[in-house]
C-alpha atoms as a PDB file:
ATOM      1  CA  UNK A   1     219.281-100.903 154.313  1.00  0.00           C
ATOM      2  CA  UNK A   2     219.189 -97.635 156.315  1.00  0.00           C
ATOM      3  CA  UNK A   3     219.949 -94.585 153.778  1.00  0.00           C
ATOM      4  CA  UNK A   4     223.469 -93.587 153.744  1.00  0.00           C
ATOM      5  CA  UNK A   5     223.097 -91.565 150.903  1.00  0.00           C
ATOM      6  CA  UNK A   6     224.347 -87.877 150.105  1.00  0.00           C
ATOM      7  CA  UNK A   7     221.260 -85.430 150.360  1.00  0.00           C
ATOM      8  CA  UNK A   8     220.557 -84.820 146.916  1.00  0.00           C
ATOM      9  CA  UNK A   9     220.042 -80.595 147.452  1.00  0.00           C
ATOM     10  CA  UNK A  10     223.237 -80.552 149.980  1.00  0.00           C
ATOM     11  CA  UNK A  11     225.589 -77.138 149.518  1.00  0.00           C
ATOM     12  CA  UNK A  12     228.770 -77.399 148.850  1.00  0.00           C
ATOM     13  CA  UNK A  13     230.941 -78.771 151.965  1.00  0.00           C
ATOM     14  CA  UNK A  14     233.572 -77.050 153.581  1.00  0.00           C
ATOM     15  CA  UNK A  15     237.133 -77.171 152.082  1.00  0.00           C
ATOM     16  CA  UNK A  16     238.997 -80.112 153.467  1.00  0.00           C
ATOM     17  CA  UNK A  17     240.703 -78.334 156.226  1.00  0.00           C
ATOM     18  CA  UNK A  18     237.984 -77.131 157.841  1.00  0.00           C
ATOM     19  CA  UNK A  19     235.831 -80.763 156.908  1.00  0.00           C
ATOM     20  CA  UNK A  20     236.186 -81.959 160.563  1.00  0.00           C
ATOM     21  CA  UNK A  21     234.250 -78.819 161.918  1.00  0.00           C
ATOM     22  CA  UNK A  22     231.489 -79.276 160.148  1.00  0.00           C
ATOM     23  CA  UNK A  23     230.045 -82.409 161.563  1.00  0.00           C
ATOM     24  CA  UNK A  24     230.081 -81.459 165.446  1.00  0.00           C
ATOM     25  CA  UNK A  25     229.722 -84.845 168.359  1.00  0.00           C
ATOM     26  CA  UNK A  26     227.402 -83.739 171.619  1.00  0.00           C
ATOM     27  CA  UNK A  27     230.467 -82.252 173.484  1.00  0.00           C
ATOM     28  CA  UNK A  28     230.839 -79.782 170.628  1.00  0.00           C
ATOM     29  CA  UNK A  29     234.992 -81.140 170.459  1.00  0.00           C
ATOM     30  CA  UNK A  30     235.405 -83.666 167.512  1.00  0.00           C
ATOM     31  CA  UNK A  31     234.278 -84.366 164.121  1.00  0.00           C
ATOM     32  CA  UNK A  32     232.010 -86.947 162.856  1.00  0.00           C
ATOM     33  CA  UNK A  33     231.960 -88.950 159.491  1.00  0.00           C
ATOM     34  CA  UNK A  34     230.332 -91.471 158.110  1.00  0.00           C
ATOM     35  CA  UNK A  35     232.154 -93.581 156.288  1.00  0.00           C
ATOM     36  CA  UNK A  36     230.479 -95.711 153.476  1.00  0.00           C
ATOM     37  CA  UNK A  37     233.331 -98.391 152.190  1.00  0.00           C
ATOM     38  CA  UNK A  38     231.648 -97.929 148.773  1.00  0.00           C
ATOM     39  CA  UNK A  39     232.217 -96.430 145.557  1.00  0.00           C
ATOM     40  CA  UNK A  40     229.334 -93.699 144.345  1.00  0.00           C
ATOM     41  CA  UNK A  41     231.019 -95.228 140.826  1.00  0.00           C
ATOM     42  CA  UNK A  42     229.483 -98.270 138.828  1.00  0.00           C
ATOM     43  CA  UNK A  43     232.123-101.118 138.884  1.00  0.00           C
ATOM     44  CA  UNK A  44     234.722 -99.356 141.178  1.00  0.00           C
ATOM     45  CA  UNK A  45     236.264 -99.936 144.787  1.00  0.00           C
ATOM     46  CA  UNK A  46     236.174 -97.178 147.146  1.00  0.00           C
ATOM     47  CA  UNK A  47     234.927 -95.021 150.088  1.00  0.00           C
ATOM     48  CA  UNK A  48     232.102 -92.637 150.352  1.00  0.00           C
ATOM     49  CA  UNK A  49     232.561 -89.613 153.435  1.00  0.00           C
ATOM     50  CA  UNK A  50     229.299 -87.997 154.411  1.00  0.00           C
ATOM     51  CA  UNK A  51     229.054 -85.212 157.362  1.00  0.00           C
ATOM     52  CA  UNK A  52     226.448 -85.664 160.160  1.00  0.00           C
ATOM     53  CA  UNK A  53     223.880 -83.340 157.811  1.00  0.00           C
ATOM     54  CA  UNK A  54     224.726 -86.113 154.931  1.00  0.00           C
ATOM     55  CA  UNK A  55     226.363 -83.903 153.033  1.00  0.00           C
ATOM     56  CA  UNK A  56     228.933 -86.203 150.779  1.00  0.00           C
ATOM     57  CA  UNK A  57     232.553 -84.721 152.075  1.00  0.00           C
ATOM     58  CA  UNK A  58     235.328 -86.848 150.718  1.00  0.00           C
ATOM     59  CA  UNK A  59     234.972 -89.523 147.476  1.00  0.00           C
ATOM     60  CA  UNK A  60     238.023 -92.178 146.543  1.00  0.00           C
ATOM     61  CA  UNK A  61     236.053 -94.347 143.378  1.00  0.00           C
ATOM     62  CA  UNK A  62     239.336 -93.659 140.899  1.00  0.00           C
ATOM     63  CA  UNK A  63     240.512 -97.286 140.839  1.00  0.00           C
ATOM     64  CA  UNK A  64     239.479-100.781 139.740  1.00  0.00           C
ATOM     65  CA  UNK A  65     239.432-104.042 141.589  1.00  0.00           C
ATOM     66  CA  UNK A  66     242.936-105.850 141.508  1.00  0.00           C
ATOM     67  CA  UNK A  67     244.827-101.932 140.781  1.00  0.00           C
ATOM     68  CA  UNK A  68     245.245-100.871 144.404  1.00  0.00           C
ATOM     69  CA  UNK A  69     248.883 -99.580 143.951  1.00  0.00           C
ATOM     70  CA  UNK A  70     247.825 -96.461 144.018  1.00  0.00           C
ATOM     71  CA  UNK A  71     244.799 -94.604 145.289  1.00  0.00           C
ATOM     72  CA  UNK A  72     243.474 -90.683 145.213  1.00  0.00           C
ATOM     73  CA  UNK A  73     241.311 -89.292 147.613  1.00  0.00           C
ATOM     74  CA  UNK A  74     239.420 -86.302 146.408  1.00  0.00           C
ATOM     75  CA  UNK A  75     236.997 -84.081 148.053  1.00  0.00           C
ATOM     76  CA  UNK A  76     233.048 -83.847 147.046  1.00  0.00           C
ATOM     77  CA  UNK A  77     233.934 -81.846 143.649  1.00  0.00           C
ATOM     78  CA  UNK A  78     236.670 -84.973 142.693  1.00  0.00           C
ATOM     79  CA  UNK A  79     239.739 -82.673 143.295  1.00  0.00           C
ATOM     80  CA  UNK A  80     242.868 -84.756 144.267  1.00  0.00           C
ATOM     81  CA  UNK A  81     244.025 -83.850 147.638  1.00  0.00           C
ATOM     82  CA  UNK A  82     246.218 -86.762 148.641  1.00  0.00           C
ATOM     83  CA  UNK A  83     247.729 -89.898 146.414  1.00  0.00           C
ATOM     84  CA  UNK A  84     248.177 -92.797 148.208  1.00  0.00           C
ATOM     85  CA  UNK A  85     250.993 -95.443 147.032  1.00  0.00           C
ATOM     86  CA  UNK A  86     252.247 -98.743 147.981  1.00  0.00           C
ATOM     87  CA  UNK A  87     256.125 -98.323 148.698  1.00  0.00           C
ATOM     88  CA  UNK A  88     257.964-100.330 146.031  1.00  0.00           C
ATOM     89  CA  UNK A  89     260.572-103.179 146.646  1.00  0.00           C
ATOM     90  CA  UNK A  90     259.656-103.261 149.952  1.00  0.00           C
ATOM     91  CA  UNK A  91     259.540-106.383 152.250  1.00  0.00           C
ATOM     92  CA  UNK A  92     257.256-104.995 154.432  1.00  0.00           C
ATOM     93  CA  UNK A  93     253.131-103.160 153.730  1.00  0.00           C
ATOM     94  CA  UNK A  94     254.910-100.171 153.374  1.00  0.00           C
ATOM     95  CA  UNK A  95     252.678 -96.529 152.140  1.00  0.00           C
ATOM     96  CA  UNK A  96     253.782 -93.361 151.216  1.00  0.00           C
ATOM     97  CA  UNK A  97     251.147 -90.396 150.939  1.00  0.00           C
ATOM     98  CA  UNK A  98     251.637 -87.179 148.604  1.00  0.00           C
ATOM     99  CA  UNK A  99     249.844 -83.916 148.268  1.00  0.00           C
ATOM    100  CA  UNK A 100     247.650 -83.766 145.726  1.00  0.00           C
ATOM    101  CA  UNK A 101     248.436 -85.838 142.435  1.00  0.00           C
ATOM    102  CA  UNK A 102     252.334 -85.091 143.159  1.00  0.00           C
ATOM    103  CA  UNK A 103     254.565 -88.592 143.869  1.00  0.00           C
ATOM    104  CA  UNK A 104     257.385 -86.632 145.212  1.00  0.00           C
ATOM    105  CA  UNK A 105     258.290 -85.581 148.867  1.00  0.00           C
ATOM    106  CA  UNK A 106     256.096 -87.730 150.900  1.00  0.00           C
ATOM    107  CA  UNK A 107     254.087 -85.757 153.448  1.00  0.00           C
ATOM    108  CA  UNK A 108     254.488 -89.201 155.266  1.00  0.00           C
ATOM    109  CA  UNK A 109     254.530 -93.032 155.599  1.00  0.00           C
ATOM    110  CA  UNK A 110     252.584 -95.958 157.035  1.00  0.00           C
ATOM    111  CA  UNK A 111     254.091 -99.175 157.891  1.00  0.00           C
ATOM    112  CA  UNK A 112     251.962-102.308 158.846  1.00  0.00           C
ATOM    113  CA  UNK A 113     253.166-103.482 162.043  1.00  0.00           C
ATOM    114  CA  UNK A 114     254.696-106.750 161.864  1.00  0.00           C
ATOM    115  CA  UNK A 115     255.503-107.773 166.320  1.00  0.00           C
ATOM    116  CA  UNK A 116     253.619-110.610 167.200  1.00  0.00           C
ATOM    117  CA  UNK A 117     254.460-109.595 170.812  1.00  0.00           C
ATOM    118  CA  UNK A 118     252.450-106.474 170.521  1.00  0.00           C
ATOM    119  CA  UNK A 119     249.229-107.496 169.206  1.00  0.00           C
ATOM    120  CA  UNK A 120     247.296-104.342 169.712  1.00  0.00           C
ATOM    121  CA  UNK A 121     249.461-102.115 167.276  1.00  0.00           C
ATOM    122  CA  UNK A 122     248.227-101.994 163.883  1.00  0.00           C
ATOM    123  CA  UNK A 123     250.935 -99.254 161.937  1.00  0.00           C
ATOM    124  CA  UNK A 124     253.155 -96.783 162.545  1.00  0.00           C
ATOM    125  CA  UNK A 125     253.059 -93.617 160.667  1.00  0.00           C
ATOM    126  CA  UNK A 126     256.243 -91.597 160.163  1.00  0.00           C
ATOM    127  CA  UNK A 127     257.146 -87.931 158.562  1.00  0.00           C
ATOM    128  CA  UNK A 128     258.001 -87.655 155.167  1.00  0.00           C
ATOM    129  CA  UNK A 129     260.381 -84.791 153.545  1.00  0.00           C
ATOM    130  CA  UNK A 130     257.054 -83.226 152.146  1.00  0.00           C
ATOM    131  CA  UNK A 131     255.681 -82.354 156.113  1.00  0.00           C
ATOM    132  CA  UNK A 132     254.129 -84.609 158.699  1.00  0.00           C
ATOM    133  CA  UNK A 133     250.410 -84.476 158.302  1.00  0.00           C
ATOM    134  CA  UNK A 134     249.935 -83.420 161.289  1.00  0.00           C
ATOM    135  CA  UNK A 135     248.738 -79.689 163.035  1.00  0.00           C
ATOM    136  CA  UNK A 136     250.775 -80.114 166.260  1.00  0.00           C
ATOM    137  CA  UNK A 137     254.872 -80.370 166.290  1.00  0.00           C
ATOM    138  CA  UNK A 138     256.294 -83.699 166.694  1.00  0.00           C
ATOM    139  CA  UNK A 139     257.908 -84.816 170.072  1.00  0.00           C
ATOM    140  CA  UNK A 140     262.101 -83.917 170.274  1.00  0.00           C
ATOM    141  CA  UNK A 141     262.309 -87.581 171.139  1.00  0.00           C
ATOM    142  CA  UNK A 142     261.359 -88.586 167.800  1.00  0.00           C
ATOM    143  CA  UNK A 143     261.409 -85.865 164.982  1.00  0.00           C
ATOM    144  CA  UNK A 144     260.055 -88.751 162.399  1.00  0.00           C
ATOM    145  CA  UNK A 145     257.152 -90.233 164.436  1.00  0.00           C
ATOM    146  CA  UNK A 146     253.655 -88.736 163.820  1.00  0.00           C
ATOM    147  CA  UNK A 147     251.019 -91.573 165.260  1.00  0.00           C
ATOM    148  CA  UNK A 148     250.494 -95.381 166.151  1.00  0.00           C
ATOM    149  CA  UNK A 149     247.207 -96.662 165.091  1.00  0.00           C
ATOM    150  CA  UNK A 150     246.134 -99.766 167.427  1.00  0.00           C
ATOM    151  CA  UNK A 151     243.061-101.925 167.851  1.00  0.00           C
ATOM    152  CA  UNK A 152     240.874-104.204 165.419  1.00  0.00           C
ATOM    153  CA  UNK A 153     239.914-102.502 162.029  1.00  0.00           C
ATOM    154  CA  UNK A 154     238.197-105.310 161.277  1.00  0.00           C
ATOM    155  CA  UNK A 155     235.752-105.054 164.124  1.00  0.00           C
ATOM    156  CA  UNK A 156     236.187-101.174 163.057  1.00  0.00           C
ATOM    157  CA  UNK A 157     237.455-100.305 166.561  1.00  0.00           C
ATOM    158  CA  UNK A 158     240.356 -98.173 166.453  1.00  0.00           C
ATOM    159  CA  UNK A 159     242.235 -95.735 167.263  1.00  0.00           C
ATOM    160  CA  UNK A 160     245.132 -93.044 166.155  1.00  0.00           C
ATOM    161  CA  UNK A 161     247.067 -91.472 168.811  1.00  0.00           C
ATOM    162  CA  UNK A 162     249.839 -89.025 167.833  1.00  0.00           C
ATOM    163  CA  UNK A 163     253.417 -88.838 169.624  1.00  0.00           C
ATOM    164  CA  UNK A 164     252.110 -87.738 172.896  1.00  0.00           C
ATOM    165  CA  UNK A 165     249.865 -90.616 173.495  1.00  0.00           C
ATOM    166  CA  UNK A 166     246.694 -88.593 172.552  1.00  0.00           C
ATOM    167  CA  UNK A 167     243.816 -90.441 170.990  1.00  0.00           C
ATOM    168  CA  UNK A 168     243.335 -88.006 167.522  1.00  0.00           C
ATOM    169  CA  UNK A 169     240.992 -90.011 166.038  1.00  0.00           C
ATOM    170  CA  UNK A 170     238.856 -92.868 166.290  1.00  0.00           C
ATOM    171  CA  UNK A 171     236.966 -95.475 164.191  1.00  0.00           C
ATOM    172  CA  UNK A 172     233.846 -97.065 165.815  1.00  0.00           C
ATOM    173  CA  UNK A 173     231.106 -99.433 164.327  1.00  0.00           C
ATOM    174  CA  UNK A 174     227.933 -97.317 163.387  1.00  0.00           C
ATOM    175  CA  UNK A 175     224.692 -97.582 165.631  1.00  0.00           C
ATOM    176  CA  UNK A 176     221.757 -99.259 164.553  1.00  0.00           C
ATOM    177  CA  UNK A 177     219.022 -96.870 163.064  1.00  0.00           C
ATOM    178  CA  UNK A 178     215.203 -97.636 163.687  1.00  0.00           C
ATOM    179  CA  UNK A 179     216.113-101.137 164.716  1.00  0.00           C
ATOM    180  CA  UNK A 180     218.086-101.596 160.981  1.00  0.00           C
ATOM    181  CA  UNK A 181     221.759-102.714 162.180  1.00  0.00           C
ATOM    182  CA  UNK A 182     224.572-101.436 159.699  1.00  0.00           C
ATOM    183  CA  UNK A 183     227.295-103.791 158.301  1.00  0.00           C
ATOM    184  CA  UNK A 184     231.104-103.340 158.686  1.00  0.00           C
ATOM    185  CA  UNK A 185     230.877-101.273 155.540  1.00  0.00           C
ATOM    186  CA  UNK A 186     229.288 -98.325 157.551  1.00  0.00           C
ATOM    187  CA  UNK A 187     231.188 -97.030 160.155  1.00  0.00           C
ATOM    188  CA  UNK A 188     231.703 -93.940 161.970  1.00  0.00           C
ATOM    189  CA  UNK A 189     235.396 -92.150 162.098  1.00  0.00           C
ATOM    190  CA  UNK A 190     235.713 -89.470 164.972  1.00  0.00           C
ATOM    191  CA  UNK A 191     238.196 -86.759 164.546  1.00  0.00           C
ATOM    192  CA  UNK A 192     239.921 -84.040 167.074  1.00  0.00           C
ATOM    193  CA  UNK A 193     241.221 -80.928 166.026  1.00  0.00           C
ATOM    194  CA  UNK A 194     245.239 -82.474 166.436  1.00  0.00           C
ATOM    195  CA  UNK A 195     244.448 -84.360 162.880  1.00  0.00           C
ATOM    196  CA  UNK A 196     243.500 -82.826 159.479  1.00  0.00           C
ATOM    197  CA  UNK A 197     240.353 -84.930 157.974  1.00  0.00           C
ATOM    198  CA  UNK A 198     241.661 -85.565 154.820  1.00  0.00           C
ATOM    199  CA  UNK A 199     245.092 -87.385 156.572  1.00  0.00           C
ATOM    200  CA  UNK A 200     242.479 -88.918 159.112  1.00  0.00           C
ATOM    201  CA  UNK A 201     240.618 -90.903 155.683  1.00  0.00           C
ATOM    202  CA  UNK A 202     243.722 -91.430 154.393  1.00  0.00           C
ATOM    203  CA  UNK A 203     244.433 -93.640 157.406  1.00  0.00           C
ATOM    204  CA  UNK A 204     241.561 -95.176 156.971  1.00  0.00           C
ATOM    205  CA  UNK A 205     242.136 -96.031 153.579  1.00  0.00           C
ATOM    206  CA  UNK A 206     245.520 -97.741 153.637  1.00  0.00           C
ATOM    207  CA  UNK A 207     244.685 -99.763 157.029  1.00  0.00           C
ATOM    208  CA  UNK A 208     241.815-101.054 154.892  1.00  0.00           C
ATOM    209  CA  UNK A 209     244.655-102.247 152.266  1.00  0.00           C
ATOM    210  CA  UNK A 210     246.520-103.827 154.989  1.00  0.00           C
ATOM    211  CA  UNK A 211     243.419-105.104 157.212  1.00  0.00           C
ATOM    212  CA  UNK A 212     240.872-105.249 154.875  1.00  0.00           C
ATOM    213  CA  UNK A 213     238.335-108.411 154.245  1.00  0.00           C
ATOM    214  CA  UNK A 214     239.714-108.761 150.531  1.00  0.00           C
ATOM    215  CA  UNK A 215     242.849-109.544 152.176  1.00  0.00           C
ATOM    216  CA  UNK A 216     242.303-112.277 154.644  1.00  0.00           C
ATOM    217  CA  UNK A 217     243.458-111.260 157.649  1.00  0.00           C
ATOM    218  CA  UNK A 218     241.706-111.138 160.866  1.00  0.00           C
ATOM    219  CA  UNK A 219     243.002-108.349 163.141  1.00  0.00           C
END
């Protein structure tokens, strides 16, 4: 398999807020991960984030298989920057997202979308009373609505666009390298400046939770 490794002498990577300048696309406009669905951890679910230089950016390998109820995504050093949980006594795939290790104040919430009439929409992602993840103010129309994520993330091709119908970020299947094709574990996600990085994985995380292979769906 191609190497999708961290470079073992890589400096330290930007802080998270700054993570989607680092890895620059042709036009010079968006950020570029790679985005291993593996844990560097023995044993351990997870994601692995490297830049374009393969410098490892972002890390979630905190939880076991079958204890998905909550998940942490950390940055290269393993500091906490959001906590991902499954809304309780809900009917629906419900997810709320904190700052840091906190499970108070919601920065915001993802709900699976559940119209069969509307096949293309994925989740919706609303405000929470903790902020709304996102660096641009929310449309009057809708004070709680942040983005809509539609497409296939099982084919990884998908997209995020925020309240003004602008495509923020983007997952796409990774090219082959030398002729070696990469699986749907390795994909590429493609992030504007509208969208912090680390809210940008976190999206990425929960619509593999919903959407993922472990849980038999096909969409």
């Amino acid at each position: 398999m191609t190497k999708v490794y961290p470079n073992p002498h890589a400096p330290a990577p930007a802080p998270v807020t700054d993570a989607w300048e680092s890895p620059k696309s042709s036009d010079g406009n968006s950020g570029i991960l790679t985005v291993w669905n593996k844990s560097l951890l023995f044993n351990c679910d997870g994601f692995t984030v490297f830049d374009a230089k393969g410098n490892l950016v972002f890390r979630v390998d905190n939880y076991c298989v079958g204890s998905k109820a909550e998940i942490v995504l950390m940055d290269a050093s393993g500091k906490s920057l959001l906590t991902i949980r499954r809304k309780r006594l809900s009917l629906a795939d419900n997810w709320l997202v904190f700052n840091g290790e906190t499970t108070v104040h919601p920065l915001f919430s993802v709900r699976k979308h559940v119209n069969l009439l509307n096949t293309k929409s994925l989740a919706h992602v609303s405000a929470g009373c903790g902020g709304n993840g996102s660096r641009s103010s929310s449309s009057p129309r809708n004070k709680n609505a942040i983005y809509e994520i539609e497409g296939s993330y099982t084919q990884r091709c998908c997209a995020v666009y925020d309240d003004k119908r602008r495509q923020v970020a983007e997952i796409k299947r990774k090219e082959a390298v030398g002729g070696v094709a990469f699986g749907m574990d390795v994909f590429r996600l493609i992030i504007q400046p509208e969208i912090d990085s680390a809210v940008a994985m976190a999206l990425v995380i929960m619509l593999d939770q919903m959407f993922g292979s472990s849980r038999g769906f096909s969409t």
